[in-house]
N, C-alpha and C. Protein backbone atom coordinates (compact mmCIF):
# COMPACT_ATOMS: atom_id res chain seq x y z
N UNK A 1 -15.35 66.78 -91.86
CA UNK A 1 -15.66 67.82 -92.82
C UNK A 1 -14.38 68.47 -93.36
N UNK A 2 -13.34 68.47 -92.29
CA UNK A 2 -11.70 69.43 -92.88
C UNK A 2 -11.30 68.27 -93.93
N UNK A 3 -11.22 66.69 -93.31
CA UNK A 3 -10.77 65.90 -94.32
C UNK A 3 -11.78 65.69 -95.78
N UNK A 4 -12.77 66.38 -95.74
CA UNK A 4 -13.74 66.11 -97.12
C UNK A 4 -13.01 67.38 -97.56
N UNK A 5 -13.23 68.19 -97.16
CA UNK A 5 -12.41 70.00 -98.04
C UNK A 5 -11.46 69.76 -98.51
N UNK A 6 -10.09 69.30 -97.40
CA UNK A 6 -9.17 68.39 -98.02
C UNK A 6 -9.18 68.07 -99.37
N UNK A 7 -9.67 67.02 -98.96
CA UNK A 7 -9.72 66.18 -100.32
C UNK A 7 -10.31 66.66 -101.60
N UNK A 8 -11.45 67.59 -101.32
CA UNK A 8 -12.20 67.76 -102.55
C UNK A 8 -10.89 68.58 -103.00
N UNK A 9 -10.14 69.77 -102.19
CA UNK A 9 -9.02 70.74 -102.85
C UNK A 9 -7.82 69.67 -104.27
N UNK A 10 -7.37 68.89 -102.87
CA UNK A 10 -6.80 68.16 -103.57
C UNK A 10 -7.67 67.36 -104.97
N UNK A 11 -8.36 66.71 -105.09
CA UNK A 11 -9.21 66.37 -106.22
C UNK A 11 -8.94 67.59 -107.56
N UNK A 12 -9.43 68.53 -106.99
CA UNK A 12 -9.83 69.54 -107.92
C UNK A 12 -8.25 70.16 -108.32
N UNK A 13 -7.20 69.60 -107.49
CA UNK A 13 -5.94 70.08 -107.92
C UNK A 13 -5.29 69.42 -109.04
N UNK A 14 -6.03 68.26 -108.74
CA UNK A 14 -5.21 67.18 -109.58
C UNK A 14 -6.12 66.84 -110.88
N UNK A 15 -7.32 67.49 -110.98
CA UNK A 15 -7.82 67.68 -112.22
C UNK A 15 -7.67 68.61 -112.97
N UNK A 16 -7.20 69.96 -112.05
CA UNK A 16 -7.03 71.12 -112.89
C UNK A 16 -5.05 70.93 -113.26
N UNK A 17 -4.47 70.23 -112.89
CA UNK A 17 -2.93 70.22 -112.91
C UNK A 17 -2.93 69.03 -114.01
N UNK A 18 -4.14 68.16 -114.45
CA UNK A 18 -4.17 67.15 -115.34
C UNK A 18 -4.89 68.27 -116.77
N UNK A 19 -5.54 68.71 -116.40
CA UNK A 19 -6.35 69.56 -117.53
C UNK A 19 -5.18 70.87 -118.30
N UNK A 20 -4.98 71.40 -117.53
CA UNK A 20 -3.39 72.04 -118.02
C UNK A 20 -2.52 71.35 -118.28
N UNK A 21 -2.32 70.53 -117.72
CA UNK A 21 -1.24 69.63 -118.52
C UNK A 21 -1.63 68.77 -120.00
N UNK A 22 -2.68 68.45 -120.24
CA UNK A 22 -3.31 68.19 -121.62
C UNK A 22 -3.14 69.30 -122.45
N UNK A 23 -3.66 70.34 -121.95
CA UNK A 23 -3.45 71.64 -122.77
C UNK A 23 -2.46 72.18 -123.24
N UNK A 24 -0.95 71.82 -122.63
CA UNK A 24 0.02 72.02 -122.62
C UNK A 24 0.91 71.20 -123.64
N UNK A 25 0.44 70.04 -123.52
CA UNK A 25 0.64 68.69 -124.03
C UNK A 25 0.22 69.05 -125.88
N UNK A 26 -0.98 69.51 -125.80
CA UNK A 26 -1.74 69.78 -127.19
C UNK A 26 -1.48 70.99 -127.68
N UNK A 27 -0.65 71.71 -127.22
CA UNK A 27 -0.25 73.35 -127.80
C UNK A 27 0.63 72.83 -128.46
N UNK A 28 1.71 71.72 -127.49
CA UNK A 28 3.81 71.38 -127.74
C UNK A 28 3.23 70.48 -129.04
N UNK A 29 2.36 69.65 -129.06
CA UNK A 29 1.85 68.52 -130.02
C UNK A 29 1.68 69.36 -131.80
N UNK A 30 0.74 70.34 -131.10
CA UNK A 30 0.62 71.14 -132.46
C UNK A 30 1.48 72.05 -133.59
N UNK A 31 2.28 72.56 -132.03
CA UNK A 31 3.10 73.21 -132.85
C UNK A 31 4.36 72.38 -133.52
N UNK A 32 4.31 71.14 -132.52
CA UNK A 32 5.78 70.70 -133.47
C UNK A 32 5.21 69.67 -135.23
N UNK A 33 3.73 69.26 -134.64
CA UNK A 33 3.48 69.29 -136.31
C UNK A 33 3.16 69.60 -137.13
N UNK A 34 2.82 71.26 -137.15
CA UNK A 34 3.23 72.02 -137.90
C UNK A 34 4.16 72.67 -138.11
N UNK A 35 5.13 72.82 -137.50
CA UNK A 35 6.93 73.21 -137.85
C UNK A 35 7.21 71.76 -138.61
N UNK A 36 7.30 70.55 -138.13
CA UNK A 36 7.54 69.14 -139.26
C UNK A 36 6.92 69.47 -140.94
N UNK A 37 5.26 69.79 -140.49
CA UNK A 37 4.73 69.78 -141.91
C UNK A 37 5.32 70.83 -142.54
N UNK A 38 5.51 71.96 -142.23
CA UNK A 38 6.40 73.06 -143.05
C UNK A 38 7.55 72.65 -143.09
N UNK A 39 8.18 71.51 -142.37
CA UNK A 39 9.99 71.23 -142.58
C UNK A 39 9.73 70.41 -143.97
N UNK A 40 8.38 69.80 -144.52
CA UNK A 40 8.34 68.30 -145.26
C UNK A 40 8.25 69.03 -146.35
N UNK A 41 7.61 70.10 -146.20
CA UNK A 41 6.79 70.88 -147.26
C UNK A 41 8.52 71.53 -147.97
N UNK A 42 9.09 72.39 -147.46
CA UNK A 42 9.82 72.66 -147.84
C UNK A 42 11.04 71.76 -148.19
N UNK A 43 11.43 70.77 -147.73
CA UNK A 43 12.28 69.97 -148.13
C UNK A 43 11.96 69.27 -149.48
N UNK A 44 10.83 69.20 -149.59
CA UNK A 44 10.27 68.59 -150.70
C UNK A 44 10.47 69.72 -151.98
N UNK A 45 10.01 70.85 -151.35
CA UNK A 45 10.29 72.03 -152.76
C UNK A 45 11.66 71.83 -153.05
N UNK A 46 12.41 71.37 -151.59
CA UNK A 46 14.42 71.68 -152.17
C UNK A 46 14.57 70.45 -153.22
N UNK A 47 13.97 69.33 -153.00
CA UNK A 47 13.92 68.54 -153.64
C UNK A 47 13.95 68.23 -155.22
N UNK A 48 12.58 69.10 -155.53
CA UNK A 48 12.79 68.99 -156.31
C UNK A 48 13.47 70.39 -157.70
N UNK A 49 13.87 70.81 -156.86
CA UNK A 49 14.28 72.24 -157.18
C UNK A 49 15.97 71.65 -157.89
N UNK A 50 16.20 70.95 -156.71
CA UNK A 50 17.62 70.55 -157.06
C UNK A 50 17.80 69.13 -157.74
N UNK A 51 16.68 68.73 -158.45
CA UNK A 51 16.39 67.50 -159.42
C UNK A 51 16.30 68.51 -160.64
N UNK A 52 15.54 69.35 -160.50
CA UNK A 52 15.49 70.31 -161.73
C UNK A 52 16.73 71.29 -161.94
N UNK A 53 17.09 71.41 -161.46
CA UNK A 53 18.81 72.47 -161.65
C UNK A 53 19.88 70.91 -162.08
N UNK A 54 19.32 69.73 -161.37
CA UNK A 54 20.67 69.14 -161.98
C UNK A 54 20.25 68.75 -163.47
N UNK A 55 19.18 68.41 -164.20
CA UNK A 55 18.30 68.07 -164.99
C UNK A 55 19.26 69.29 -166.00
N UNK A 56 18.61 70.39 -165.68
CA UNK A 56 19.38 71.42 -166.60
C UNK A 56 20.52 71.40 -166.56
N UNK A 57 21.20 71.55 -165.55
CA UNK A 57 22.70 71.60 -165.92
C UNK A 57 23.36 70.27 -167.04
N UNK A 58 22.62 69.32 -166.59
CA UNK A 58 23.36 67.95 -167.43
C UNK A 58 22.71 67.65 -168.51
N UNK A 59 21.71 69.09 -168.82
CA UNK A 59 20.76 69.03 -170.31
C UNK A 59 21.89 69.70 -170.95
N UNK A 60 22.38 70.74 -170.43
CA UNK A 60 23.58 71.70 -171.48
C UNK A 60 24.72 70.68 -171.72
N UNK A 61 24.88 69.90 -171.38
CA UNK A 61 26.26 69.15 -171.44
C UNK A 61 26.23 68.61 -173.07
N UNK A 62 25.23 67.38 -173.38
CA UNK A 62 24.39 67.52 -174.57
C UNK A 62 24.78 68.54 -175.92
N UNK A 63 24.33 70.05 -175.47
CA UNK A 63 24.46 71.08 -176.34
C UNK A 63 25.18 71.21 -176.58
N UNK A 64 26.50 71.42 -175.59
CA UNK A 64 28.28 71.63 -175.93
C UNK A 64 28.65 70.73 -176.07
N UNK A 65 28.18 69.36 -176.55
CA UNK A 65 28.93 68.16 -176.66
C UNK A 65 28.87 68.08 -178.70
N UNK A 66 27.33 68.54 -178.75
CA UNK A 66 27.18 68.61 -179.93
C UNK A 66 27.75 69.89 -181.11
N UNK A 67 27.54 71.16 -180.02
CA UNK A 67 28.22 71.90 -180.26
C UNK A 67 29.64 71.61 -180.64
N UNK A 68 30.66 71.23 -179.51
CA UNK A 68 31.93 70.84 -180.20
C UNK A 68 31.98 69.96 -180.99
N UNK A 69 31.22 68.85 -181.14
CA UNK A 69 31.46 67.86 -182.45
C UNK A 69 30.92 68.34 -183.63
N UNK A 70 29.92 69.28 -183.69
CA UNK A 70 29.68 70.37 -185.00
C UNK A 70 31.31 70.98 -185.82
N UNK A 71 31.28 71.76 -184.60
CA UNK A 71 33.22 72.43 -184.84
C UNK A 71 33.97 71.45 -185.41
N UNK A 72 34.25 70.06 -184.49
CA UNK A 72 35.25 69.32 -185.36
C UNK A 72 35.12 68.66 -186.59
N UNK A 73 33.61 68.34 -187.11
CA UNK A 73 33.50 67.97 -188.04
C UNK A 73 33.52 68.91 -189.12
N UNK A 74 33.30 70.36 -188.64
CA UNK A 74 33.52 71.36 -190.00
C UNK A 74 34.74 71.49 -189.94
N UNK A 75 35.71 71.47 -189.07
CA UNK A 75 36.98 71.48 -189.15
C UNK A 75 37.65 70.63 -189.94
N UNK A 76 37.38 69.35 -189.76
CA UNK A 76 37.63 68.26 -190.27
C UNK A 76 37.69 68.47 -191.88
N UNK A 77 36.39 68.77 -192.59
CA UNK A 77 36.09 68.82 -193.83
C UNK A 77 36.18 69.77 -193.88
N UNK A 78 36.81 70.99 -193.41
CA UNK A 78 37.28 72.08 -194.30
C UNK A 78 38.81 71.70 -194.15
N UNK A 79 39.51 70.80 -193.89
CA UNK A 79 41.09 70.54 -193.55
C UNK A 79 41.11 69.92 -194.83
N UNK A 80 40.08 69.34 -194.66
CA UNK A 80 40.42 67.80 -195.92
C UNK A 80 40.28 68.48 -197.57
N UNK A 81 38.99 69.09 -197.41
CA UNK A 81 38.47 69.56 -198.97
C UNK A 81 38.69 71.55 -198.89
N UNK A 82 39.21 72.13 -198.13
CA UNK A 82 39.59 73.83 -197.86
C UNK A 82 38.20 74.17 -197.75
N UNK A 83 38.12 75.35 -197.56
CA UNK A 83 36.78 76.49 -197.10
C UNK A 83 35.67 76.02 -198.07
N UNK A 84 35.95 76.04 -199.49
CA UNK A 84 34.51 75.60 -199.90
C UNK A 84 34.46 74.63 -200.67
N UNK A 85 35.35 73.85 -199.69
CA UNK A 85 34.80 72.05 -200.39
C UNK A 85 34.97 71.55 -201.43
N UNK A 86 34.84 70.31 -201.64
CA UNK A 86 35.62 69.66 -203.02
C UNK A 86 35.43 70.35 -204.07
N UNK A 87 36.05 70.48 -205.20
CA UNK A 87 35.26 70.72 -206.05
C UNK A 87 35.42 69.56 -207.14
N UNK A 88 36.05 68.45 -206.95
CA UNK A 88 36.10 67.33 -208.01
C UNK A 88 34.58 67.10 -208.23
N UNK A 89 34.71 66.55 -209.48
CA UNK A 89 33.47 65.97 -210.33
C UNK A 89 32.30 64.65 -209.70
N UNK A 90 33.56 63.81 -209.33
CA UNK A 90 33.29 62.53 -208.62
C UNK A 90 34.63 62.30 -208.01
N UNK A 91 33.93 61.96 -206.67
CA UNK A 91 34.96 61.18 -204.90
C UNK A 91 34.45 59.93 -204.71
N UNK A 92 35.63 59.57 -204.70
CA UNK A 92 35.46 57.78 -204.27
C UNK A 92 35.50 57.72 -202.76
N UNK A 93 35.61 58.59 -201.87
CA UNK A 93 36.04 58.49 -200.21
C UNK A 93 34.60 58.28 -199.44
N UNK A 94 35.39 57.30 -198.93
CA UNK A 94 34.10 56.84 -197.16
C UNK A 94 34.30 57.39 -196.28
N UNK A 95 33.30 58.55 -196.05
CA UNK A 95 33.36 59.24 -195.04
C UNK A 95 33.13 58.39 -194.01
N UNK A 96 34.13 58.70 -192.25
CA UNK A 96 33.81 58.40 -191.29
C UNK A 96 33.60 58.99 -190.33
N UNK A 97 32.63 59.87 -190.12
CA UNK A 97 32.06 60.55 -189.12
C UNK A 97 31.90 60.51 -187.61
N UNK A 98 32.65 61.41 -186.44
CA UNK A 98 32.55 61.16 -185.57
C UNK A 98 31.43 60.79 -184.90
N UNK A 99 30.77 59.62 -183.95
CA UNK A 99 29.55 59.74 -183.96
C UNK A 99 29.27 60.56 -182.67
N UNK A 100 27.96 60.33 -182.37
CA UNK A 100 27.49 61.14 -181.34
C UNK A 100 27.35 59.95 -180.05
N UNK A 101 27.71 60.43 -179.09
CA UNK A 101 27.91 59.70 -178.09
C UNK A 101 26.19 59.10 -177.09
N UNK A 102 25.87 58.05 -177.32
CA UNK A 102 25.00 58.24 -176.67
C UNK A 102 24.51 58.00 -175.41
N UNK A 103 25.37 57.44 -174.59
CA UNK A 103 25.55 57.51 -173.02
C UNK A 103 25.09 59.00 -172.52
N UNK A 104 25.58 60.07 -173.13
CA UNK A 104 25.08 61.41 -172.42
C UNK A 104 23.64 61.22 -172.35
N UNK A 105 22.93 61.08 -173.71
CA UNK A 105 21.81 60.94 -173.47
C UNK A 105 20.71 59.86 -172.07
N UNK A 106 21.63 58.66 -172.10
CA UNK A 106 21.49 57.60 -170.96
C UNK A 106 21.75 58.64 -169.51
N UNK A 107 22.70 58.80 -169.14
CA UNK A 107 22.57 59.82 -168.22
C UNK A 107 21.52 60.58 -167.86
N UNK A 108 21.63 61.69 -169.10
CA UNK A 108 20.14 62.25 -168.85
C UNK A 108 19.10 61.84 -168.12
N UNK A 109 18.79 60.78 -169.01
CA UNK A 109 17.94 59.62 -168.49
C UNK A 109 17.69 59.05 -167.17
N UNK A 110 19.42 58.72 -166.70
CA UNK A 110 19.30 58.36 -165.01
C UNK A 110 18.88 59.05 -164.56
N UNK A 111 19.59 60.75 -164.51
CA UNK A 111 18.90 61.83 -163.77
C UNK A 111 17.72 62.13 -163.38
N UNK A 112 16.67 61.40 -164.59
CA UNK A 112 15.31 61.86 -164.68
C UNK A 112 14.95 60.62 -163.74
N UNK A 113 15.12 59.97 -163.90
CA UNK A 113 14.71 58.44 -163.55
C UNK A 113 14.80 58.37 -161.47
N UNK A 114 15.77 59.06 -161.58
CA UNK A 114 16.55 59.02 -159.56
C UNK A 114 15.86 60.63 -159.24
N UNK A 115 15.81 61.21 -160.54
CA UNK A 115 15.14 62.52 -159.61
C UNK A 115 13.60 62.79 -159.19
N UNK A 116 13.31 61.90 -160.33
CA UNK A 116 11.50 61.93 -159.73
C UNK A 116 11.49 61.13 -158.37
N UNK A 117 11.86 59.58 -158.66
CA UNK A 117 11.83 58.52 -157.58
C UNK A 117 12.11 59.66 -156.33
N UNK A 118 13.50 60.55 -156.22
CA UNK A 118 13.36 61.33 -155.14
C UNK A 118 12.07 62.31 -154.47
N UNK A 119 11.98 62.78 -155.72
CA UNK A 119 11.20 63.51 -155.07
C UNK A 119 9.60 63.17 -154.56
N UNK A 120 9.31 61.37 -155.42
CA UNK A 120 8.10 60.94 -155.09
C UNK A 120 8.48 60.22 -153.42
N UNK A 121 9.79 60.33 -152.56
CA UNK A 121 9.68 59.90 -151.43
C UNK A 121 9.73 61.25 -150.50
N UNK A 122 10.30 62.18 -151.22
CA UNK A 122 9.92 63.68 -150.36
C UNK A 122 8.55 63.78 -150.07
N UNK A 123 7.37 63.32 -151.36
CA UNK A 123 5.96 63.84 -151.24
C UNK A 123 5.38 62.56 -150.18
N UNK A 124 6.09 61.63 -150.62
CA UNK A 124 5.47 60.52 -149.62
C UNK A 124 5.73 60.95 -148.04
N UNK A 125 6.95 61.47 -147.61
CA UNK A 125 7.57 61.70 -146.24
C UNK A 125 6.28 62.78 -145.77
N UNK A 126 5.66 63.43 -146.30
CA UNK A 126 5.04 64.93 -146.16
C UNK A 126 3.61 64.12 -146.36
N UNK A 127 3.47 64.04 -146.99
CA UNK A 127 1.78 62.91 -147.17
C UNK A 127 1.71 62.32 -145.48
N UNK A 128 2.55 61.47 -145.19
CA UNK A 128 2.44 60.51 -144.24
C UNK A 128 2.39 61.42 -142.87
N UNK A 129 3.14 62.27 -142.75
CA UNK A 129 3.59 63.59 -141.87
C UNK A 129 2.17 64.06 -141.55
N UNK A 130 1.56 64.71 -142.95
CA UNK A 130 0.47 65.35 -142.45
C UNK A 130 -0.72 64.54 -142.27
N UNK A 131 -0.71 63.47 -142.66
CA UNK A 131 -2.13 62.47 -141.81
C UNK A 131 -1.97 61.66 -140.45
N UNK A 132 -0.53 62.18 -140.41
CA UNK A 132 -0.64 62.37 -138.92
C UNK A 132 -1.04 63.34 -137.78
N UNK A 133 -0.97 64.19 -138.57
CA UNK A 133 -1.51 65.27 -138.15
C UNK A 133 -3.01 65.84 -138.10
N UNK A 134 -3.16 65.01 -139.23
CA UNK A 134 -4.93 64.94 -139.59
C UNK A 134 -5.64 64.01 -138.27
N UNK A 135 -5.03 63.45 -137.94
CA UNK A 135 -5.53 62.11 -137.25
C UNK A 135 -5.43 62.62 -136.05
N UNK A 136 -4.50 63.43 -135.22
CA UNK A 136 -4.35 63.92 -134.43
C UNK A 136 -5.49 65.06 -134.22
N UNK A 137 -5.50 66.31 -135.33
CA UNK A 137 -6.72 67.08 -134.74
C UNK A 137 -7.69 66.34 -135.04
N UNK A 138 -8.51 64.70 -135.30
CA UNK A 138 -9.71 64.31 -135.30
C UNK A 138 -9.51 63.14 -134.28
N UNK A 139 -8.68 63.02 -133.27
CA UNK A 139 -9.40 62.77 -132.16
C UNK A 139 -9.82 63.64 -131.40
N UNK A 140 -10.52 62.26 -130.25
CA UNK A 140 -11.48 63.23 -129.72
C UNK A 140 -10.21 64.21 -128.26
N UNK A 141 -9.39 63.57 -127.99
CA UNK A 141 -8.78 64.64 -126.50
C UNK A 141 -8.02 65.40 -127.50
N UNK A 142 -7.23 64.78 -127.76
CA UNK A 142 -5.70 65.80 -128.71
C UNK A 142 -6.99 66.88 -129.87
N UNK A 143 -7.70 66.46 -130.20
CA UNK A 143 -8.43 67.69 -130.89
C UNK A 143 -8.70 68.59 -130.56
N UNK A 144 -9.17 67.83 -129.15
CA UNK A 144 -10.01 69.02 -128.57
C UNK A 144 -9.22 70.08 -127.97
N UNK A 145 -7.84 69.84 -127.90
CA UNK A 145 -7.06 70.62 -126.97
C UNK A 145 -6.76 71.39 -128.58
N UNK A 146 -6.24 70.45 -129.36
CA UNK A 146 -5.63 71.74 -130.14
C UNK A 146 -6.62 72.53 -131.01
N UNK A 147 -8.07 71.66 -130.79
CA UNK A 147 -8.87 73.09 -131.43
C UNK A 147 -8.86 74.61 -130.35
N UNK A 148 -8.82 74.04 -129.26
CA UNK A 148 -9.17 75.23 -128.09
C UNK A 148 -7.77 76.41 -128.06
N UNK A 149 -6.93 75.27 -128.32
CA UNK A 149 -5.40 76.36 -128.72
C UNK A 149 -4.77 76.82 -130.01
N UNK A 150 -6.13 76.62 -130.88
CA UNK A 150 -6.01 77.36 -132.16
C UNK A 150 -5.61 76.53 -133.15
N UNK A 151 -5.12 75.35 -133.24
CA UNK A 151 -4.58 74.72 -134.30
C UNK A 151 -5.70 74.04 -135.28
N UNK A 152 -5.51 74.26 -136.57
CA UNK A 152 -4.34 74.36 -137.90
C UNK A 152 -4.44 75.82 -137.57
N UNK A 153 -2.74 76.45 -137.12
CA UNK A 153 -2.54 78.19 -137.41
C UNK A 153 -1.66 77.98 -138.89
N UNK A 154 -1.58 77.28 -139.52
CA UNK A 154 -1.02 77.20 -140.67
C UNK A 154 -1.71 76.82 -141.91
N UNK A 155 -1.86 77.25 -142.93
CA UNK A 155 -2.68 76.75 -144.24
C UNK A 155 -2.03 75.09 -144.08
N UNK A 156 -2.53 74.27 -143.72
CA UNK A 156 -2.16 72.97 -143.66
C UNK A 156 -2.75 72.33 -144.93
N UNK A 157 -4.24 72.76 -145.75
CA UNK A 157 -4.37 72.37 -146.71
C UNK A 157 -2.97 73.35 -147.80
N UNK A 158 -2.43 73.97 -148.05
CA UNK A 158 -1.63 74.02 -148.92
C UNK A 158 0.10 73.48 -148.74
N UNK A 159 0.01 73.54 -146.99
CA UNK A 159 1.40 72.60 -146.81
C UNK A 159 1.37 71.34 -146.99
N UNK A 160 0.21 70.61 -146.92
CA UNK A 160 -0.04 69.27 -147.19
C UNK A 160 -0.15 68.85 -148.62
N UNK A 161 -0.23 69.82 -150.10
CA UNK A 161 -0.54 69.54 -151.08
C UNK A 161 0.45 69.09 -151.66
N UNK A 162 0.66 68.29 -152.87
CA UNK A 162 1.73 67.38 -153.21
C UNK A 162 1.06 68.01 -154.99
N UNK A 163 2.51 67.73 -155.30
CA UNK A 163 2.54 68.10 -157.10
C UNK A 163 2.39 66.82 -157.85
N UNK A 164 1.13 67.49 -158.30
CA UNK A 164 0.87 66.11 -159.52
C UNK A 164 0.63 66.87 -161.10
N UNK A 165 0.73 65.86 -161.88
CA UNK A 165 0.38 66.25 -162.95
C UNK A 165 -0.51 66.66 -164.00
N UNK A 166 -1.24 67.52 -164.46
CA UNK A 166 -2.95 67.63 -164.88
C UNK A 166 -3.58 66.24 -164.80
N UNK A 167 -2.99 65.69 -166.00
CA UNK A 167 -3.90 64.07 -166.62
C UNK A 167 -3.93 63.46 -165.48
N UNK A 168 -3.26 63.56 -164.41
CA UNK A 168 -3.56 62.71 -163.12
C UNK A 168 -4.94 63.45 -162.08
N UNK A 169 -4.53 64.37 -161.97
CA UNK A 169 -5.91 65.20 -161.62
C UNK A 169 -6.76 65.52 -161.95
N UNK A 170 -6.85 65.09 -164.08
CA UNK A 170 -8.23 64.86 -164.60
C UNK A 170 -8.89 63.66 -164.41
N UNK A 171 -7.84 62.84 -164.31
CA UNK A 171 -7.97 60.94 -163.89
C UNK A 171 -9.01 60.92 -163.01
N UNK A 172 -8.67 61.82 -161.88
CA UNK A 172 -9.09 61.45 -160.63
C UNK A 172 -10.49 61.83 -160.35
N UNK A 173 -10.64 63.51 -161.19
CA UNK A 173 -11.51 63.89 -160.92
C UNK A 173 -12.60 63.37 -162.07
N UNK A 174 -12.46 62.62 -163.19
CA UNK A 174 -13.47 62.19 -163.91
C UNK A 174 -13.70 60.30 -163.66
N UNK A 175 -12.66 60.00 -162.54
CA UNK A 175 -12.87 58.93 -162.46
C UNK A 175 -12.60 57.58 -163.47
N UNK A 176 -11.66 57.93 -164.88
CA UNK A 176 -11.96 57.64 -165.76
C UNK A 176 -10.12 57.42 -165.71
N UNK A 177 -9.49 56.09 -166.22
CA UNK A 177 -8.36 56.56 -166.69
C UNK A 177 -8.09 55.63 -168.12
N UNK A 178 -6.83 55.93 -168.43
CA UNK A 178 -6.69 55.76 -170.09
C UNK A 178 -5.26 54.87 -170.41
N UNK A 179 -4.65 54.28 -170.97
CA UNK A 179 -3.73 53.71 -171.45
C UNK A 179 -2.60 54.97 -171.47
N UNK A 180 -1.47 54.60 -171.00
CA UNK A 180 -0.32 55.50 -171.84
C UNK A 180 0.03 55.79 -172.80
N UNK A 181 -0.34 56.79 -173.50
CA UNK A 181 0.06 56.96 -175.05
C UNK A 181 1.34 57.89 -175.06
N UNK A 182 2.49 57.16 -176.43
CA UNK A 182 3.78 57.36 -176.29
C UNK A 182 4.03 58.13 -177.47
């Protein structure tokens, strides 16, 4: 009978030292993926924050490029013909006009081109992040622990949301999509 007490103690030790330890297991589980999903979430805003600041900055470049070639070309033709311009009857001269460079514009272009691609692997890193996390509170042990220890304590539907564009979210929601029109 001492060795059945025994044992049942022990039994019941090693279920309650297994049961806390799940619990323990599913608190550390939860919280670190929701500190990840808020690390994805926000890295992704830096993302594209700093696709859009470089976007602008290398949009003004453009303006003062044109800007100064405005200047030199009025410079130019007020050097050649003075402040208010020829006044002969008829000019035989071929104008040659500085042109406008269009590589800036190509640039531009890259920028746009490497800054989305970035930021569509930020939303992907954070997508993938949080259906792991999805998957996690819908099993059945790891759920159950982190429903009992409170988890989602974080709006997980708005850390999990990813930026799309209307016509893509009318797409989706009418089921219906359309050719690219340019």
């Amino acid at each position: 009978m001492k060795a059945f007490l025994i044992g049942l103690v022990v039994v019941m030790l090693l279920v309650a030292t297994t049961l806390v330890g799940s619990y323990i297991t599913g608190v550390n589980s939860g919280a670190k993926f929701e500190a990840n999903v808020e690390k994805f979430d926000k890295a992704s805003a830096n993302t594209l924050s700093a696709y859009t600041m470089k976007l602008k900055e290398a949009a003004k470049v453009p303006e003062k490029y044109v800007e100064a070639l405005q200047g030199i070309i009025k410079q130019t033709f007020e050097g050649r013909y003075g402040d208010d311009g020829s006044k002969a009857a008829f000019q035989w001269i071929k104008e040659n006009n500085i042109p406008l460079d269009p590589s800036v514009y190509t640039k531009l272009q890259s920028i746009i081109d490497a800054g989305r691609e970035e930021f569509k692997l930020s939303q992907d890193r954070k997508l993938e992040y949080c259906s792991q996390y999805e998957i996690a509170r819908n099993q059945f042990w790891s759920g159950m622990w982190l429903n009992i220890a409170g988890y989602p304590k974080k709006d997980i539907t708005k850390l999990c949301q990813v930026v799309i564009d209307k016509s893509t979210t009318d797409k989706f929601n009418t089921g219906v999509d359309a050719v690219v029109d340019f």
